[in-house]
PDB file of N, CA and C in Angstrom:
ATOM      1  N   UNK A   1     -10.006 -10.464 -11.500  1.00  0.00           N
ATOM      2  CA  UNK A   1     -10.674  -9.197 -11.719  1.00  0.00           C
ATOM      3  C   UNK A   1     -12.021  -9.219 -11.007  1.00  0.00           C
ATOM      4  N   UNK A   2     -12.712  -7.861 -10.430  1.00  0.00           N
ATOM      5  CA  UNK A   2     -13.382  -8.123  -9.994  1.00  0.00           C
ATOM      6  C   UNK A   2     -14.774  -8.346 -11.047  1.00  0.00           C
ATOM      7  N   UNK A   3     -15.778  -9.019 -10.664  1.00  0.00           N
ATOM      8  CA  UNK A   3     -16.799  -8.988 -11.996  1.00  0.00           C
ATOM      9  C   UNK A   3     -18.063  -8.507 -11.545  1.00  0.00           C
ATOM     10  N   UNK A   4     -18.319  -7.851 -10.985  1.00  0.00           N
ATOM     11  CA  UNK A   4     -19.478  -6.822 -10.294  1.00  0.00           C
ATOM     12  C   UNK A   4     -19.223  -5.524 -10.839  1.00  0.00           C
ATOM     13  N   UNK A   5     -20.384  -4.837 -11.324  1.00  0.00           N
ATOM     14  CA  UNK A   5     -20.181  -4.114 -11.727  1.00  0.00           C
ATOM     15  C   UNK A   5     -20.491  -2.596 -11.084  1.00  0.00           C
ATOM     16  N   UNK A   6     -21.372  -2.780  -9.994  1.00  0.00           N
ATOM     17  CA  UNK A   6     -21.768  -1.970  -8.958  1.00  0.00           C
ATOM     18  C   UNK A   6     -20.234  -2.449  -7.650  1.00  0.00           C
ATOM     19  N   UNK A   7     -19.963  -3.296  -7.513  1.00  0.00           N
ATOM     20  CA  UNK A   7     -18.746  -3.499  -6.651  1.00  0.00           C
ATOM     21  C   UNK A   7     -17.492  -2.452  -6.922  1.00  0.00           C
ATOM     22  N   UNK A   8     -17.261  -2.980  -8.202  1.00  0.00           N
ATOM     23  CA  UNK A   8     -16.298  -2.443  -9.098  1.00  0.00           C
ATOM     24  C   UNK A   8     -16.145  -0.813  -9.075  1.00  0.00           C
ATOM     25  N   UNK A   9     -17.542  -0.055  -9.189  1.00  0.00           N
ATOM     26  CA  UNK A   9     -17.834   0.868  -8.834  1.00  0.00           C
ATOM     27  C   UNK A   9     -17.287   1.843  -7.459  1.00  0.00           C
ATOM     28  N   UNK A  10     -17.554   0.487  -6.158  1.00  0.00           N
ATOM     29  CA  UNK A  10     -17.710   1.071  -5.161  1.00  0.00           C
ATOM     30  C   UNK A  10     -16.051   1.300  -4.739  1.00  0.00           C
ATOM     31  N   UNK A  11     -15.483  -0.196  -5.472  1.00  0.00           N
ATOM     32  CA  UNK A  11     -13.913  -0.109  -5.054  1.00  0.00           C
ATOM     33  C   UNK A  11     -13.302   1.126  -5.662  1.00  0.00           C
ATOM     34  N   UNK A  12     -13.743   2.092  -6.981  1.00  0.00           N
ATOM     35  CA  UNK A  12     -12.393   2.342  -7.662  1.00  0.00           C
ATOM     36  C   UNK A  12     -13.150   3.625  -6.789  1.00  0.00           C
ATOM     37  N   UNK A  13     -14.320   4.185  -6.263  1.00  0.00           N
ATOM     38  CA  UNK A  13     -14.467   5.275  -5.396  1.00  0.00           C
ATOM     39  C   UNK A  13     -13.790   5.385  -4.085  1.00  0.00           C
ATOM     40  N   UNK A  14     -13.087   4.291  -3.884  1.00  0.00           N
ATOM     41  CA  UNK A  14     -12.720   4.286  -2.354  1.00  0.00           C
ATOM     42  C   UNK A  14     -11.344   4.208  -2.925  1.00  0.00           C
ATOM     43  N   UNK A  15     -10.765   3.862  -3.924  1.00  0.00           N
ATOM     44  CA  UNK A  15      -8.971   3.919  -4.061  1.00  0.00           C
ATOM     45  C   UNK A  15      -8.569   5.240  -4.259  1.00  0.00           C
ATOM     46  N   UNK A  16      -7.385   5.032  -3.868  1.00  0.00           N
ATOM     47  CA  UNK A  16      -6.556   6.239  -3.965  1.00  0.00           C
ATOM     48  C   UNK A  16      -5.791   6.326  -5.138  1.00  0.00           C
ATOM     49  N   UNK A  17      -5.843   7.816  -5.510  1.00  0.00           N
ATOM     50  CA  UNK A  17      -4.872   7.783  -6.934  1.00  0.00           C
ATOM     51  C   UNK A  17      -3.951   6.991  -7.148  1.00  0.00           C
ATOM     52  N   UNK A  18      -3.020   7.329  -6.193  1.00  0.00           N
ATOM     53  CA  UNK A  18      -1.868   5.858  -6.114  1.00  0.00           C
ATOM     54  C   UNK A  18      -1.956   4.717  -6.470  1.00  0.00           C
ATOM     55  N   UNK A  19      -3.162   3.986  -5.307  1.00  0.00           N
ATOM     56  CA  UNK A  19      -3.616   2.780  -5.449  1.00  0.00           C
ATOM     57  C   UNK A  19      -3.740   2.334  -6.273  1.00  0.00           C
ATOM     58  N   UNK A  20      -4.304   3.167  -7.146  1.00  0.00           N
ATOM     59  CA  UNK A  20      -4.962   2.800  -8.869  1.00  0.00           C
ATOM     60  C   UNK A  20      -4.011   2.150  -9.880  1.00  0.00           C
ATOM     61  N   UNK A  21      -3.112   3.644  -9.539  1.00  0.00           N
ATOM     62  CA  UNK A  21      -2.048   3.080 -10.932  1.00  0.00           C
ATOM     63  C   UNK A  21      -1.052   1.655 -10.244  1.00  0.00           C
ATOM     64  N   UNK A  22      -1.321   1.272 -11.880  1.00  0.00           N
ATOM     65  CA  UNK A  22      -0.584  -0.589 -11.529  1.00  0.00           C
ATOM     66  C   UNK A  22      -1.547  -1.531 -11.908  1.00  0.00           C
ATOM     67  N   UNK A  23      -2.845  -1.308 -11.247  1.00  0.00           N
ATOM     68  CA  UNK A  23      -3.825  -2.133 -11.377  1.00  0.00           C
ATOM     69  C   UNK A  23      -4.017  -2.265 -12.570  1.00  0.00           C
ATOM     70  N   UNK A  24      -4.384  -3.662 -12.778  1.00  0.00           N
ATOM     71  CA  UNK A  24      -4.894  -3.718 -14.533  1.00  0.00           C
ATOM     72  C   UNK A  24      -6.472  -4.284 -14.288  1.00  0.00           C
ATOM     73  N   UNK A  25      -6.713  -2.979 -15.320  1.00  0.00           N
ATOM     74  CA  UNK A  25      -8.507  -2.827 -15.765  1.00  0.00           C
ATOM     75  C   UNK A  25      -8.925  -3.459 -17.043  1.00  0.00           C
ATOM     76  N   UNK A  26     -10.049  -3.259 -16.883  1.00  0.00           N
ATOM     77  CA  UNK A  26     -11.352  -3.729 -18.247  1.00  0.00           C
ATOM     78  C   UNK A  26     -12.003  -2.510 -18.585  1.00  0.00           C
ATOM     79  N   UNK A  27     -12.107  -2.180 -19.743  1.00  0.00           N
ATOM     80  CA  UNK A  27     -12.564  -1.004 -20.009  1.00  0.00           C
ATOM     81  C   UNK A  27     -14.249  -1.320 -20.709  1.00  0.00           C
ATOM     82  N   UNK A  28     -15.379  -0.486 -20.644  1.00  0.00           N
ATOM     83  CA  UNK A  28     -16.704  -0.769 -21.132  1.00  0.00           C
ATOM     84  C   UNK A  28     -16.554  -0.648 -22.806  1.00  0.00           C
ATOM     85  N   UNK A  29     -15.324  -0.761 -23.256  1.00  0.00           N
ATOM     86  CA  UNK A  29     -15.014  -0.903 -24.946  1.00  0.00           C
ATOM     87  C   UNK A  29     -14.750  -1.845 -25.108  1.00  0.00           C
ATOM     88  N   UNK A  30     -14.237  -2.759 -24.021  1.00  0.00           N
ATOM     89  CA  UNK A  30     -13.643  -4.174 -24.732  1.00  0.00           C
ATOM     90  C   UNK A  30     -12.132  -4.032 -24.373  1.00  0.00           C
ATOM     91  N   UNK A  31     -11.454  -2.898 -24.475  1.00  0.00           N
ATOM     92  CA  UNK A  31      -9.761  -3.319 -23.804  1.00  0.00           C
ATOM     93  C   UNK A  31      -9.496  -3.387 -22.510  1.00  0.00           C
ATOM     94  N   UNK A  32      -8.678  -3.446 -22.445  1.00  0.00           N
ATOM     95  CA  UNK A  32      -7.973  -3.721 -21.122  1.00  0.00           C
ATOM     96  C   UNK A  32      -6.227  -3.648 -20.861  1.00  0.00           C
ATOM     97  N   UNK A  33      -6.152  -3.468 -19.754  1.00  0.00           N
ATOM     98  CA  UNK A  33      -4.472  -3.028 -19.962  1.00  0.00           C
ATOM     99  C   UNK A  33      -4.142  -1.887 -18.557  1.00  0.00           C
ATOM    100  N   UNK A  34      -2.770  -2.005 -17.998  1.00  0.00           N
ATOM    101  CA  UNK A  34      -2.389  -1.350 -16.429  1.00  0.00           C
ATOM    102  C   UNK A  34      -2.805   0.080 -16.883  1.00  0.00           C
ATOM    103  N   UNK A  35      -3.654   1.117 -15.506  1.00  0.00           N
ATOM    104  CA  UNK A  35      -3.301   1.989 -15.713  1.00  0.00           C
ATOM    105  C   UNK A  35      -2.020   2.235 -15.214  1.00  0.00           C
ATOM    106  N   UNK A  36      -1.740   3.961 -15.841  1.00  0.00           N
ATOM    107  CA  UNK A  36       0.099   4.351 -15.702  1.00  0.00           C
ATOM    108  C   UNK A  36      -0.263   5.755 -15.235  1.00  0.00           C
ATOM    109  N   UNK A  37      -1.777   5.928 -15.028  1.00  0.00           N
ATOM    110  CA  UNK A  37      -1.749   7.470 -14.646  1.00  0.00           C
ATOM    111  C   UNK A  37      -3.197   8.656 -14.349  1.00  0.00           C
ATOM    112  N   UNK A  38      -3.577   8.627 -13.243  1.00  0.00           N
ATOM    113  CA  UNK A  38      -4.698   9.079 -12.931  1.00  0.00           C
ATOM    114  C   UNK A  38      -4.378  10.478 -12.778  1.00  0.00           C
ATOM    115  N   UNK A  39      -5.314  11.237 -13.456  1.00  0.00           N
ATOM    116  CA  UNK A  39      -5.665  12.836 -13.691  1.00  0.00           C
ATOM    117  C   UNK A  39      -7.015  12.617 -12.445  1.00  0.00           C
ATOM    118  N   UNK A  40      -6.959  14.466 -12.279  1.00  0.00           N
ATOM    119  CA  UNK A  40      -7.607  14.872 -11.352  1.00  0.00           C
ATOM    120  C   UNK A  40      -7.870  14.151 -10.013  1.00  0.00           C
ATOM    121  N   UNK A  41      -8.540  14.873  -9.122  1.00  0.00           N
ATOM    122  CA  UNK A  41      -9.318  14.096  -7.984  1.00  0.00           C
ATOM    123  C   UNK A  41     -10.431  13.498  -8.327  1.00  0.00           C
ATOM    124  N   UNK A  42     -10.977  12.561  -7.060  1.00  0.00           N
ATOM    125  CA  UNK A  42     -12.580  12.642  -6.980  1.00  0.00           C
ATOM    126  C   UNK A  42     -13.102  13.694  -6.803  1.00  0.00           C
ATOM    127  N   UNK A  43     -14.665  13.425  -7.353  1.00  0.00           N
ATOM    128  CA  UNK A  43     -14.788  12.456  -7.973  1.00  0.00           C
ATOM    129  C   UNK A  43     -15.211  12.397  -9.474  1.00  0.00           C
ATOM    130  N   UNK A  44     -14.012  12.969  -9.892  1.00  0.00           N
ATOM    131  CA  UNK A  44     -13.725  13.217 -11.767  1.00  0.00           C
ATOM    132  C   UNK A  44     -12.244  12.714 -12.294  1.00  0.00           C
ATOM    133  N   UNK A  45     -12.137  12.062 -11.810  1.00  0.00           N
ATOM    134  CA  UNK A  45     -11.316  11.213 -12.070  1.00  0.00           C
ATOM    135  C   UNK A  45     -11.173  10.884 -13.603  1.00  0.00           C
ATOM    136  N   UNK A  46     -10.029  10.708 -13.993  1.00  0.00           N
ATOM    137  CA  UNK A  46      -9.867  10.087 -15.567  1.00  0.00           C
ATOM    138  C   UNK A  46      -8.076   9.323 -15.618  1.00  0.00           C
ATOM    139  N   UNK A  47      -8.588   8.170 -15.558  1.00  0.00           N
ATOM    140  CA  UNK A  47      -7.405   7.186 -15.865  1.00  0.00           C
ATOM    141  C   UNK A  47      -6.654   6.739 -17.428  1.00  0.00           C
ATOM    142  N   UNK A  48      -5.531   6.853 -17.268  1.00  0.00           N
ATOM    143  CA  UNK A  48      -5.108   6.728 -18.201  1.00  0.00           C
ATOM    144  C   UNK A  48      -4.151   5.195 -18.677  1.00  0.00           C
ATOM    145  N   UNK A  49      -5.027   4.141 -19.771  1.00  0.00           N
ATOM    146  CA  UNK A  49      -4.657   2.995 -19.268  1.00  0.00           C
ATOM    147  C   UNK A  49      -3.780   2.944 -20.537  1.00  0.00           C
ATOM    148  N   UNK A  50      -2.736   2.200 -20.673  1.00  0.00           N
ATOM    149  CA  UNK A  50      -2.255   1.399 -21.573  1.00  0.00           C
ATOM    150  C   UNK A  50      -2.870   0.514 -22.675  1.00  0.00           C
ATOM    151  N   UNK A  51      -3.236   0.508 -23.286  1.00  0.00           N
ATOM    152  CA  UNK A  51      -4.049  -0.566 -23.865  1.00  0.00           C
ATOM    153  C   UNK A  51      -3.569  -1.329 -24.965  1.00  0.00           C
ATOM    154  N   UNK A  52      -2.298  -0.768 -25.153  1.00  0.00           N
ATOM    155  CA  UNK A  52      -1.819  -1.472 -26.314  1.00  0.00           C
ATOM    156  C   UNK A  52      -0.259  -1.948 -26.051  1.00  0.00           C
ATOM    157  N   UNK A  53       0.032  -2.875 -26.719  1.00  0.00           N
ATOM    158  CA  UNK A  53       1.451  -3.780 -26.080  1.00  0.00           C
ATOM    159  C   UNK A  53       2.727  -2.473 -26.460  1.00  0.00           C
ATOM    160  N   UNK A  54       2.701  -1.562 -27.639  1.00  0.00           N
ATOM    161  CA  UNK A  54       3.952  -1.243 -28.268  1.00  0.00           C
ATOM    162  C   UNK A  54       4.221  -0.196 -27.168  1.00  0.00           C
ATOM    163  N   UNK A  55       5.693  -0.118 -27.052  1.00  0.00           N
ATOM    164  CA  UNK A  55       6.343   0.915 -26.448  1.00  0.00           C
ATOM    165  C   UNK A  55       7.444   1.901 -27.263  1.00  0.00           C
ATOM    166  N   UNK A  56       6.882   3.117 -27.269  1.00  0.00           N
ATOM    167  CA  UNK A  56       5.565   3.932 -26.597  1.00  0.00           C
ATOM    168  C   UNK A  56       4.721   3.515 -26.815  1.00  0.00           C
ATOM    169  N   UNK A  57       3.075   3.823 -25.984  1.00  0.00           N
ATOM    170  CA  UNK A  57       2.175   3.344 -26.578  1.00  0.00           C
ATOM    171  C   UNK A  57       1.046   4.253 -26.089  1.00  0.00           C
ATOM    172  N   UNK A  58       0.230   4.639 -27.240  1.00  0.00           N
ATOM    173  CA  UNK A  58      -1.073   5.162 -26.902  1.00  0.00           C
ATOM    174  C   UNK A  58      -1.645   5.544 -25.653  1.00  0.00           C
ATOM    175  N   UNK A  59      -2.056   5.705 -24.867  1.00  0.00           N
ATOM    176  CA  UNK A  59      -2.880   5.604 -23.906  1.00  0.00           C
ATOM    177  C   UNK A  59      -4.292   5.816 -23.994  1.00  0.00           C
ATOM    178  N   UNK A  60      -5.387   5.257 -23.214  1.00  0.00           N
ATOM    179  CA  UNK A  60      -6.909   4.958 -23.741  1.00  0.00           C
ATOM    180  C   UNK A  60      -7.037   6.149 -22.286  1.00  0.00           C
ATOM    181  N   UNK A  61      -8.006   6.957 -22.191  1.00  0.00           N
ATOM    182  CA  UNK A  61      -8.632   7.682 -21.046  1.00  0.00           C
ATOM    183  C   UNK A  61      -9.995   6.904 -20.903  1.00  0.00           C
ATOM    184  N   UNK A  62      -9.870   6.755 -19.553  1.00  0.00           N
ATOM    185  CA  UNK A  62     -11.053   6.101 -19.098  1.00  0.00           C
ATOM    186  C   UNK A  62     -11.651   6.893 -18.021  1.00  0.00           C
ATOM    187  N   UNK A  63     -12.847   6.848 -18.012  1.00  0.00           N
ATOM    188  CA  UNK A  63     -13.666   6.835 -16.828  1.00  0.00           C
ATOM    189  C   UNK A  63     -13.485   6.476 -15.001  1.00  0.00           C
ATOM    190  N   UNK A  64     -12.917   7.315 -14.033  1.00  0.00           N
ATOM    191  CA  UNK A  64     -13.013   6.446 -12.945  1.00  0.00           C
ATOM    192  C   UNK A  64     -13.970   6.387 -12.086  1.00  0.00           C
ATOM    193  N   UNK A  65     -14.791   7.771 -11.695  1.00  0.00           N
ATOM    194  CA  UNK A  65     -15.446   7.712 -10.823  1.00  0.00           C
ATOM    195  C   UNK A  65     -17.445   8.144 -11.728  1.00  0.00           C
ATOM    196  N   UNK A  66     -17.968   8.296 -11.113  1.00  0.00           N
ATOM    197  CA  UNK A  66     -19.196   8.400 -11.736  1.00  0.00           C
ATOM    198  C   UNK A  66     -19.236  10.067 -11.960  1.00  0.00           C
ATOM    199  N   UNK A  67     -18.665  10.857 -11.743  1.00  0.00           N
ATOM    200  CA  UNK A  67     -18.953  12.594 -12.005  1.00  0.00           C
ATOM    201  C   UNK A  67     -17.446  12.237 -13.169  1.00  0.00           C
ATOM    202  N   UNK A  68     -17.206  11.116 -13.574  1.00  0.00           N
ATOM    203  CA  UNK A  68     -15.675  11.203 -14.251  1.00  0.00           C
ATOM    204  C   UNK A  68     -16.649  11.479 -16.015  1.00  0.00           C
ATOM    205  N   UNK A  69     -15.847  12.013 -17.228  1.00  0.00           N
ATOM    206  CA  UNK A  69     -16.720  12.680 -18.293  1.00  0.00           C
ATOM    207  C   UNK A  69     -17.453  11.321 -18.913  1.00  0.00           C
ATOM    208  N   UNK A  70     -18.733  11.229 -18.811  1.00  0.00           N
ATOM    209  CA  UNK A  70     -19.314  10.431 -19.420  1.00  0.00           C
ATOM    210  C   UNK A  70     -19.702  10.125 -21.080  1.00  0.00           C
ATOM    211  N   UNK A  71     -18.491  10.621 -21.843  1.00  0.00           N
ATOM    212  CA  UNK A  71     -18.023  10.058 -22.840  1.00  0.00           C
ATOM    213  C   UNK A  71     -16.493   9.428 -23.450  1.00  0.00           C
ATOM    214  N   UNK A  72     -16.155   8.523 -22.304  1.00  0.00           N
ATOM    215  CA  UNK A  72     -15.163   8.044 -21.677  1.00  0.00           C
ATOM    216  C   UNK A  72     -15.994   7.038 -21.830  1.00  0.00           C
ATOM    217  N   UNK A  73     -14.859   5.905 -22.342  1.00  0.00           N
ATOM    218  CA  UNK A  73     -14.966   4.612 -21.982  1.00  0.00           C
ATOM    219  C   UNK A  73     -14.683   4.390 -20.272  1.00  0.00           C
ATOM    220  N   UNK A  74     -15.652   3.628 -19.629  1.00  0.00           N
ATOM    221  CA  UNK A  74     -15.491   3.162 -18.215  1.00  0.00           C
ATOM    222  C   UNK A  74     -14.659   2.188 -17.313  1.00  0.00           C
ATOM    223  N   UNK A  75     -14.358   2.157 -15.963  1.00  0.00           N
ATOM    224  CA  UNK A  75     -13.695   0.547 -15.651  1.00  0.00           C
ATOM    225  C   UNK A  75     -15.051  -0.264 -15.292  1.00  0.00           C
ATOM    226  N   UNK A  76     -14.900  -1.216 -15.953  1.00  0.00           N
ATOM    227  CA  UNK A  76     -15.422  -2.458 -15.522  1.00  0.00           C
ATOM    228  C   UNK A  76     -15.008  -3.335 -14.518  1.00  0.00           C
ATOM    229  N   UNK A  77     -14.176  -3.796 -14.676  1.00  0.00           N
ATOM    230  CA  UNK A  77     -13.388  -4.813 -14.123  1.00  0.00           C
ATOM    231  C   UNK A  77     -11.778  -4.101 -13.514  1.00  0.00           C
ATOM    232  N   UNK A  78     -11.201  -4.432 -12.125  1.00  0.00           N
ATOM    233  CA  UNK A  78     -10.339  -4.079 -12.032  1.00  0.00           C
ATOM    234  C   UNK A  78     -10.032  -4.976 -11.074  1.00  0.00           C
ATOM    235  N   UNK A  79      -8.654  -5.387 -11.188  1.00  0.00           N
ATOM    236  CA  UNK A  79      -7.344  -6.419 -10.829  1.00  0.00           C
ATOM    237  C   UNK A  79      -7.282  -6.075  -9.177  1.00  0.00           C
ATOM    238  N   UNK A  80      -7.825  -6.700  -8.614  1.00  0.00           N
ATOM    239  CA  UNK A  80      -7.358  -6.379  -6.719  1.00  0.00           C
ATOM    240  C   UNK A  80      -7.018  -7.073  -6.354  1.00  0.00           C
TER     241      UNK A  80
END
C-alpha cells in the first residue's frame, strides 16, 4: 500500500474510474477493503468500498478526490 499521504492523493487524482475499482484501500476510519464501484467523475468522486467480509455486504462510501463530499471517510492508503 502506498503510505504517503499527499502521494496517495496525487495517485487516486490521476486514476481512472476503472483503474480504481479492484484496488484495495485504507480508509481515514480505520477500514479497509476492494473498492467494487466508483460514482461520479473528477473531481467528486465517491468510491464505494467493501469493507466487510459477508456476502452481500454493506458498502462504506469513501472519499476519492479532494472536491469528493468532505464528510466521507477518505483513501489513505491504496494497493498499486
Amino acid at each position: 500500500m502506498s503510505p504517503d499521504p499527499g502521494r496517495t492523493a496525487l495517485l487516486l487524482e490521476k486514476m481512472e474510474r476503472m483503474d480504481l475499482i479492484g484496488k484495495r484501500v485504507k480508509l481515514s476510519n480505520g477500514q479497509e477493503g476492494p473498492i467494487v464501484h466508483v460514482e461520479y467523475e473528477p473531481p467528486e468522486r465517491v468510491a464505494l468500498v467493501k469493507t466487510y467480509p459477508e456476502s452481500p455486504s454493506p458498502l462504506t462510501r469513501a472519499s476519492v478526490d479532494r472536491l469528493s463530499p468532505p464528510h466521507l471517510p477518505y483513501i489513505v492508503e491504496i494497493d498499486i
